[in-house]
Protein backbone atom coordinates (compact mmCIF):
# COMPACT_ATOMS: atom_id res chain seq x y z
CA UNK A 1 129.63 118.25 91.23
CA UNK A 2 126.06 118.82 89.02
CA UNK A 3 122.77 118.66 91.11
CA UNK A 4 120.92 115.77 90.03
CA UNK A 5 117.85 117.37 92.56
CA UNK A 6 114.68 118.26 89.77
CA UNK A 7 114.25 121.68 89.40
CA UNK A 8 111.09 122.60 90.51
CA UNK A 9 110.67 124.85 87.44
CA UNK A 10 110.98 121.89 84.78
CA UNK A 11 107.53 121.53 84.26
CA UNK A 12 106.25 125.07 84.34
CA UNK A 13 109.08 125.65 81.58
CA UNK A 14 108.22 122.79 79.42
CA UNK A 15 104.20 124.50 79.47
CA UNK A 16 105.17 127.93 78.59
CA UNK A 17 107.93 126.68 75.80
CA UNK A 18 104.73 124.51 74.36
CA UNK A 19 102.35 127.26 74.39
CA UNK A 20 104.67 130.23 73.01
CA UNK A 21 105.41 127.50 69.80
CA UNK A 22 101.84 126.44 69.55
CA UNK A 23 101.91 128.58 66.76
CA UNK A 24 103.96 127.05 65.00
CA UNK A 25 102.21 123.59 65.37
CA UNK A 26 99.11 124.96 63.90
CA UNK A 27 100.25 126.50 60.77
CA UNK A 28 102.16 123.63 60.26
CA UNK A 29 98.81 121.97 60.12
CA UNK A 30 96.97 124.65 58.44
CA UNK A 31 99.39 124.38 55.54
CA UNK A 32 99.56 120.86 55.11
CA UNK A 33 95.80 120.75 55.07
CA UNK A 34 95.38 123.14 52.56
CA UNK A 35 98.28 121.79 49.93
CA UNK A 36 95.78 118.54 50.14
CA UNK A 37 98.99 116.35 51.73
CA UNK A 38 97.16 114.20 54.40
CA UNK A 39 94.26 114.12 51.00
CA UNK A 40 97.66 112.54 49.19
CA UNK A 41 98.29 110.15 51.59
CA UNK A 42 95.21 108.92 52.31
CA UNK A 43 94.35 108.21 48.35
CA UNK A 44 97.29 106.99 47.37
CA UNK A 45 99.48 106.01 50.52
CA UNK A 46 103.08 106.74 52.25
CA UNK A 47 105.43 108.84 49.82
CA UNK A 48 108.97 110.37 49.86
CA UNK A 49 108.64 114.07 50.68
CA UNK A 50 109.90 115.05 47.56
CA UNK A 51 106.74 113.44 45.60
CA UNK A 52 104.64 115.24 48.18
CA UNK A 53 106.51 118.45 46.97
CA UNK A 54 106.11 117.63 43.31
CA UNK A 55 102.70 117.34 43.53
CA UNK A 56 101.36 120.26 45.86
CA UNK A 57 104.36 122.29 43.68
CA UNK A 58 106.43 123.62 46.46
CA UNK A 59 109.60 123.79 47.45
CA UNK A 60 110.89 120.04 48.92
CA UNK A 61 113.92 120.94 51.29
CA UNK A 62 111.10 123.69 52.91
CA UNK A 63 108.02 121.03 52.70
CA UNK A 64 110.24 118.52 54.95
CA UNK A 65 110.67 121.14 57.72
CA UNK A 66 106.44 121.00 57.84
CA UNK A 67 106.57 117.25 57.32
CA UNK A 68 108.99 116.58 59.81
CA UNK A 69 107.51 119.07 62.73
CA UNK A 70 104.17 116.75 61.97
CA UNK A 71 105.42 114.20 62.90
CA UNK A 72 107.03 114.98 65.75
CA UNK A 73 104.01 115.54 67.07
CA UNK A 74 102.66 112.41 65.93
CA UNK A 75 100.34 113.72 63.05
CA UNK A 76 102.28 112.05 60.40
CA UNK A 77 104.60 109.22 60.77
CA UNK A 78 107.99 109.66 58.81
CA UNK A 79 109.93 106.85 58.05
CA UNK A 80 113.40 105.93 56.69
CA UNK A 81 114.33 107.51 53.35
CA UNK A 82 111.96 110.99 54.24
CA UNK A 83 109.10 108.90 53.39
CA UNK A 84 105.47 109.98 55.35
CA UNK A 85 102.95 107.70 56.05
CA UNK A 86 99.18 108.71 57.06
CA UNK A 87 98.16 108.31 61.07
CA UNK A 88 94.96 108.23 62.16
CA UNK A 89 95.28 111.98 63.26
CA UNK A 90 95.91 112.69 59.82
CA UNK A 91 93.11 111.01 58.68
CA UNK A 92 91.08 112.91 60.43
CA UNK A 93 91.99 115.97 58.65
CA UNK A 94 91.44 114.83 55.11
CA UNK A 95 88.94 117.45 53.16
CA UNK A 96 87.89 115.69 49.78
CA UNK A 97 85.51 113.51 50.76
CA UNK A 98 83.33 114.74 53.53
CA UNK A 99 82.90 117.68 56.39
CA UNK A 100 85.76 117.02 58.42
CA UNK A 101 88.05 118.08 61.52
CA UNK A 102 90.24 119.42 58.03
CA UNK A 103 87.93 122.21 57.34
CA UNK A 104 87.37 123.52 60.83
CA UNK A 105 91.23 123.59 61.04
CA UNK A 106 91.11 125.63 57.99
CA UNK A 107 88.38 128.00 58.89
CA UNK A 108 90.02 128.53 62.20
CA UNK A 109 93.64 128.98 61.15
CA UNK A 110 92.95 130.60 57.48
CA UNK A 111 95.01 134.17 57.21
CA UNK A 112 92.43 136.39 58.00
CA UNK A 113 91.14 134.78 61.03
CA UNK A 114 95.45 134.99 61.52
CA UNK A 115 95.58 138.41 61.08
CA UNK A 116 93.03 139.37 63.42
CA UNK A 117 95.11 137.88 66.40
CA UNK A 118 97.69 140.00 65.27
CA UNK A 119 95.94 142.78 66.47
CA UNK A 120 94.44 142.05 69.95
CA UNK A 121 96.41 143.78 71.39
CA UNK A 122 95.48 146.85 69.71
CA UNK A 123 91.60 146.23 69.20
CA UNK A 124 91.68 145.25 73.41
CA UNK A 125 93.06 148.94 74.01
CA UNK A 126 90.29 149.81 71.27
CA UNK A 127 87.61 148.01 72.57
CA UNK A 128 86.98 146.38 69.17
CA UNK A 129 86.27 143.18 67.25
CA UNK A 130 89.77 142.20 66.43
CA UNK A 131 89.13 140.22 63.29
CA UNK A 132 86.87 143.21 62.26
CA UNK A 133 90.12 145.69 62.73
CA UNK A 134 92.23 143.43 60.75
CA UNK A 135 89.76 143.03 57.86
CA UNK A 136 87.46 145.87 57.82
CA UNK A 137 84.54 143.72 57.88
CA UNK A 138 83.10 140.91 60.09
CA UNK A 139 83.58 137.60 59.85
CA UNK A 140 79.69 136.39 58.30
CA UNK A 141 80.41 138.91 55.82
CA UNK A 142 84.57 137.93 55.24
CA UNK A 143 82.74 134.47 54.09
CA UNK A 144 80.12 135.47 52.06
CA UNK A 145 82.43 137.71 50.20
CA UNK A 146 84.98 134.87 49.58
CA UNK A 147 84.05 131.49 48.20
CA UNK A 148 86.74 129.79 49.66
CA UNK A 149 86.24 130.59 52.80
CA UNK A 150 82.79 130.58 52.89
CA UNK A 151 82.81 127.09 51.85
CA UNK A 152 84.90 125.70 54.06
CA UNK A 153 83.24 127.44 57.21
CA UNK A 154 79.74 125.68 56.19
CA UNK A 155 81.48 122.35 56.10
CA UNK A 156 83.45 123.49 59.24
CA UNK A 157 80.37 123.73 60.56
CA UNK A 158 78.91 120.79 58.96
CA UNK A 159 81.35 118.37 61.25
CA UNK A 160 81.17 119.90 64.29
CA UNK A 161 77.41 119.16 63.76
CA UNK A 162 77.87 115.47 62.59
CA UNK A 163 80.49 114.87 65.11
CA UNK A 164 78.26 115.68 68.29
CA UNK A 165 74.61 114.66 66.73
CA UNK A 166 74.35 111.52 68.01
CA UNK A 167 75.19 112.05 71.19
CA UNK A 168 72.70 114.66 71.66
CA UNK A 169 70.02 112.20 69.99
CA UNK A 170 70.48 109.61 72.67
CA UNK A 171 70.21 112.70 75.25
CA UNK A 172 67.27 114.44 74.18
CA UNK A 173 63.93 113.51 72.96
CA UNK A 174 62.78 115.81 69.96
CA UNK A 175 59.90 112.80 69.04
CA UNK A 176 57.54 115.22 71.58
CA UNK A 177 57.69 117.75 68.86
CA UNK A 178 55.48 117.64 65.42
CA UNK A 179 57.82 120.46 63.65
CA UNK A 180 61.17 121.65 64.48
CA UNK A 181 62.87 124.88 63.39
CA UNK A 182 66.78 125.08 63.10
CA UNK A 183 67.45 128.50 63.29
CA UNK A 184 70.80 129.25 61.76
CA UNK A 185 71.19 125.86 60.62
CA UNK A 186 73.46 126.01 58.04
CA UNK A 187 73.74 123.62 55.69
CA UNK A 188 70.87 121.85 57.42
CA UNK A 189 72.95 118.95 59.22
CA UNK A 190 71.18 119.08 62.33
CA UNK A 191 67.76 119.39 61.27
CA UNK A 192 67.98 116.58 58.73
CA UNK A 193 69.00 113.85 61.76
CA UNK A 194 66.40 115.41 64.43
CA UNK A 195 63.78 114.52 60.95
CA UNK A 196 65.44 111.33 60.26
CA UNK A 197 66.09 109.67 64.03
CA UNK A 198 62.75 111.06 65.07
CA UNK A 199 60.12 110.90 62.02
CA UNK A 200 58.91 115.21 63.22
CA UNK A 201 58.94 117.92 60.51
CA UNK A 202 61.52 120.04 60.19
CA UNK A 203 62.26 123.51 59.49
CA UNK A 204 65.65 124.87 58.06
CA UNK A 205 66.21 128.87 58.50
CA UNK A 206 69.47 130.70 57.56
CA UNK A 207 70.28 133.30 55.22
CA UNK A 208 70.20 132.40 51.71
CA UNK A 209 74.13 132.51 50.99
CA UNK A 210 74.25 129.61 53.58
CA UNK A 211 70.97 127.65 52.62
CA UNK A 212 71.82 127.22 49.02
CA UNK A 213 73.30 124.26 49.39
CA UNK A 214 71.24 122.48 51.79
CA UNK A 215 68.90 120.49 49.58
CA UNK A 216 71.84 118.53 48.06
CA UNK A 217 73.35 118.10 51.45
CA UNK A 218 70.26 117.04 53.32
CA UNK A 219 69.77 114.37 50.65
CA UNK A 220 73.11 112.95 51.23
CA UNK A 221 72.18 112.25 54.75
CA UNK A 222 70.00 109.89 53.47
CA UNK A 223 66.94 112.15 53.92
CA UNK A 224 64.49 113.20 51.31
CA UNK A 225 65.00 117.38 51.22
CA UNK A 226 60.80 117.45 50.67
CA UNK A 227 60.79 116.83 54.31
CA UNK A 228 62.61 119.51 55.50
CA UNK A 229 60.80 123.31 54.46
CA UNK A 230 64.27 125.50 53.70
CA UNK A 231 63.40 128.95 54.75
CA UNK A 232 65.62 132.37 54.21
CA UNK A 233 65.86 135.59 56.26
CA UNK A 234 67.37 138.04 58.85
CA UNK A 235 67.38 136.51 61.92
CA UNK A 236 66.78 140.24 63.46
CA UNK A 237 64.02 141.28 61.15
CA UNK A 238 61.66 138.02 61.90
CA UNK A 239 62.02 134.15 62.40
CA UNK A 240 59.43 132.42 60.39
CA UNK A 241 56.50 130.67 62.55
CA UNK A 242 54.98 127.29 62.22
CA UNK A 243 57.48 125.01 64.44
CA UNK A 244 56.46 124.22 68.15
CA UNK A 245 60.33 123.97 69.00
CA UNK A 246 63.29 125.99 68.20
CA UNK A 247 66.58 124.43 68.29
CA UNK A 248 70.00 127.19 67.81
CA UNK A 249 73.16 125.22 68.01
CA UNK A 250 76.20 127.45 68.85
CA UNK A 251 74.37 130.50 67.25
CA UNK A 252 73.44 132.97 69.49
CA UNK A 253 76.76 133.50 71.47
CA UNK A 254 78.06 135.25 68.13
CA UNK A 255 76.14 137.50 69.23
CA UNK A 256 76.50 140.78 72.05
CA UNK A 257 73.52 140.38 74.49
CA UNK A 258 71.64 143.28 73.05
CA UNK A 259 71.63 141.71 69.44
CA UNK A 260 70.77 138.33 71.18
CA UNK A 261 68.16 139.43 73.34
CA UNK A 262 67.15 140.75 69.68
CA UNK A 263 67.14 137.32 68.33
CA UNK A 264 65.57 135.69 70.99
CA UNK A 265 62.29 138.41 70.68
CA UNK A 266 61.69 136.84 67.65
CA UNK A 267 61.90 133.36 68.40
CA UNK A 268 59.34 134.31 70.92
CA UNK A 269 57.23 135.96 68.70
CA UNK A 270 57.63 132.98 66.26
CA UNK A 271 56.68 129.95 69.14
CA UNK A 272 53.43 129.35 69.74
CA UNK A 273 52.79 129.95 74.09
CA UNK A 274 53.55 125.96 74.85
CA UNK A 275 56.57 126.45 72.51
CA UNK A 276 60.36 125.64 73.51
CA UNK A 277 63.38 126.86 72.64
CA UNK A 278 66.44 124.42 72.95
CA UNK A 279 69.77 126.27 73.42
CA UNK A 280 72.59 123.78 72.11
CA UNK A 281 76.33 124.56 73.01
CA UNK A 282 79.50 123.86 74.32
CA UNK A 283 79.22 125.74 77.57
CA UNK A 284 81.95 127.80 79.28
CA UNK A 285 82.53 125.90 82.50
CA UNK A 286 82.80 127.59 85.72
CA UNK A 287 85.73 127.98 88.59
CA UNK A 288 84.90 124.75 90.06
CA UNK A 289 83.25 122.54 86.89
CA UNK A 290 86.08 120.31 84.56
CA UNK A 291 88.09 122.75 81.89
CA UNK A 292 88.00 119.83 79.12
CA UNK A 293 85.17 117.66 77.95
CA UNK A 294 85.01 114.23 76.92
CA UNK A 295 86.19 114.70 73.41
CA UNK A 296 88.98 117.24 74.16
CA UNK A 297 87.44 120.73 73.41
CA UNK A 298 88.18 123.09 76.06
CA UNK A 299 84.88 125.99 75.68
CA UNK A 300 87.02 128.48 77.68
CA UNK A 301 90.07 128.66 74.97
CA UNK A 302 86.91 128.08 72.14
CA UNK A 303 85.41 130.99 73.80
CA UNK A 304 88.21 133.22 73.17
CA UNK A 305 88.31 132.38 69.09
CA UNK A 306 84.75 133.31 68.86
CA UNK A 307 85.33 136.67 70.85
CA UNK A 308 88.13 137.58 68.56
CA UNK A 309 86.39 136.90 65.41
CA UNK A 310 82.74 138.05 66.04
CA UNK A 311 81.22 140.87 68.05
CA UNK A 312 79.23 138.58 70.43
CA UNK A 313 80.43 137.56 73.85
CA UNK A 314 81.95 134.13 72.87
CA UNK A 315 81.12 131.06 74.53
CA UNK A 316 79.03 131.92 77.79
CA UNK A 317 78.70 129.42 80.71
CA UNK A 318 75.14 128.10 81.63
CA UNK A 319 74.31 130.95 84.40
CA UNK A 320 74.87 133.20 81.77
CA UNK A 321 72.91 131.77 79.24
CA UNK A 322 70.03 131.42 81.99
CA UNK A 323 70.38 135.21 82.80
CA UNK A 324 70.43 136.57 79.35
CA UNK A 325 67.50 134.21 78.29
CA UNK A 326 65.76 135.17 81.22
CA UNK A 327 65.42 138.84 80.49
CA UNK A 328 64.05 137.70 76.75
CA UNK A 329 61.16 136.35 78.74
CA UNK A 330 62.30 132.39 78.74
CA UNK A 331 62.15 130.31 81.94
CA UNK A 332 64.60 127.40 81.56
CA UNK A 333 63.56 123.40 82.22
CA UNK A 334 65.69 121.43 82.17
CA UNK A 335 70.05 120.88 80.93
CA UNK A 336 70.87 118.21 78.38
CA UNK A 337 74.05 116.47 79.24
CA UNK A 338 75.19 114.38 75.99
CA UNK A 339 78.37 112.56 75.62
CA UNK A 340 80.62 115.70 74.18
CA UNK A 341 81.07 119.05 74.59
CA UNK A 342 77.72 120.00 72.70
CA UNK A 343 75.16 120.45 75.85
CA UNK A 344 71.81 121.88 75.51
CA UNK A 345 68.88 123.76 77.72
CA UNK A 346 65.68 123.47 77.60
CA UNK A 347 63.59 126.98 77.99
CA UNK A 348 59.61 127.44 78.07
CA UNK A 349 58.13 130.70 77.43
């Protein structure tokens, strides 16, 4: 006679089958982003795998295994005949029209930032930056040096921004500031809805690889780029003065504590005394605080992508952030909650 009692181990097995396959789930998406398939789909509607395969030009019989795995976990819908049809996940990840979930799944899952987890094991024994072992140079510079990849990491970037803005708006007042600095702003995202919600002045500072396109994309946020001064530099040779407020979203924990403590010397320098700096980022919870926030990032596994790509400490939680900002000299006020994973905190010299 067969047990019909549940084996205790069912669920345990189903999690560790899941997580040694994950893998496969995210190239699956990583590929189908980059052939432009949920772009097809979304222009011109459902189609039979094999015109999907005719027009990315790859193979059809190896395109449905992709297709296929998609959907079976729900990020396309197939129907009868090998036909695919968009889902709202899927829409989601389409790239040619604006900054999108697409390109961060891109920037994540592109080869190189691939080949550096094939390494941790050796850079851990090392003591290394993985992705810098696989590559033989970091990650800021990987981008600069490529165009493809250094595009798609700006509009990465770009969506993660316009994805949490709001919510940070409605949290935090930046109206008690005339000027605001974004320091490592990007593409200038941020700065041009603090400008826009709030009617301040705004500063954009990045390097000047980064910042060259930030005039045409502040003006397609609907603001005019004259009100936002675009400024270029190294971050460790001097931040530029003339804001009363500092805002670095998910900037400094690229960085080790010695090259952030670095940073954060000269955003002192550049702040006037009654000058703030406003930390923004997704923060590492602790033992006892919730592993996944409201809109489904989980900082802990973030934290380990940024530790295997850059030579900073990843993610940090908020005691850590207090600590290391306390021995740059800044006493902190006050934590932003928003509605998504993007928190802030509020430090005074």
């Amino acid at each position: 006679m067969v047990s019909t009692r549940a084996n205790p181990n069912t669920e345990a097995k189903k999690r560790a089958f899941d997580l040694m396959l994950t893998f496969v789930k995210s190239q699956c998406l990583y590929t189908a982003t980059r052939l432009g398939i949920f772009n097809l789909l979304d222009d011109i509607g459902e189609q039979t795998v094999e015109s999907l395969a005719d027009k990315t030009n790859t193979d059809t019989e190896r395109l449905y295994f992709i297709l296929r795995a998609l959907a079976h976990v729900e990020v396309l819908e197939e129907k009868a005949g090998r036909v695919f049809a968009a889902t709202e996940t899927s829409t989601l990840l389409v790239t040619n029209k604006e900054p999108s979930v697409g390109h961060l799944a891109m920037h994540l899952i592109e080869p190189a930032q691939w080949d550096a987890w094939k390494v941790l094991p050796e850079a851990l024994a090392k003591g290394v930056v993985p992705f810098e072992l696989a590559n033989d140079k970091g990650v800021y510079q990987y981008c600069y040096d490529n165009d493809w990849s250094k595009d798609t990491f700006i509009k990465a970037m770009s969506f993660l921004t316009n994805s949490q803005v709001d919510g940070l708006l409605d949290a935090y007042d930046f109206g008690q500031y005339e000027t605001v600095m974004d320091v490592g702003g990007g593409q200038g995202g941020l700065i041009a809805n603090i400008v826009k919600r709030y009617g301040c002045k705004g500063i954009l500072f990045d390097v000047p690889d980064v910042a060259e396109t930030a005039r045409e994309y502040i003006g397609s946020l609907g603001v005019d780029p004259d009100d936002i001064e675009i400024k270029t530099g190294d971050v460790f040779q001097e931040i530029p003065k003339g804001a009363n407020a500092i805002v670095m979203k998910h900037f400094i924990s690229a960085w080790s504590d010695e090259d952030a403590m670095k940073i954060l010397a000269n955003c002192k320098a550049a702040l006037p005394d009654d000058g703030k700096l406003i930390l923004l980022q997704s923060f590492v919870p602790d033992i006892d605080e919730p592993k996944t926030e409201a809109d489904g990032i989980m900082p802990g596994i973030f934290a380990v992508q940024i530790n295997v790509a850059t030579p900073g400490g990843g993610w940090r939680t908020k005691k850590q952030f207090q600590e290391l900002f306390a021995k740059s000299g800044f006493k902190l006020e006050q934590v932003i909650k928003t509605n998504n994973s993007l928190s802030g905190m509020e430090f005074s010299l």
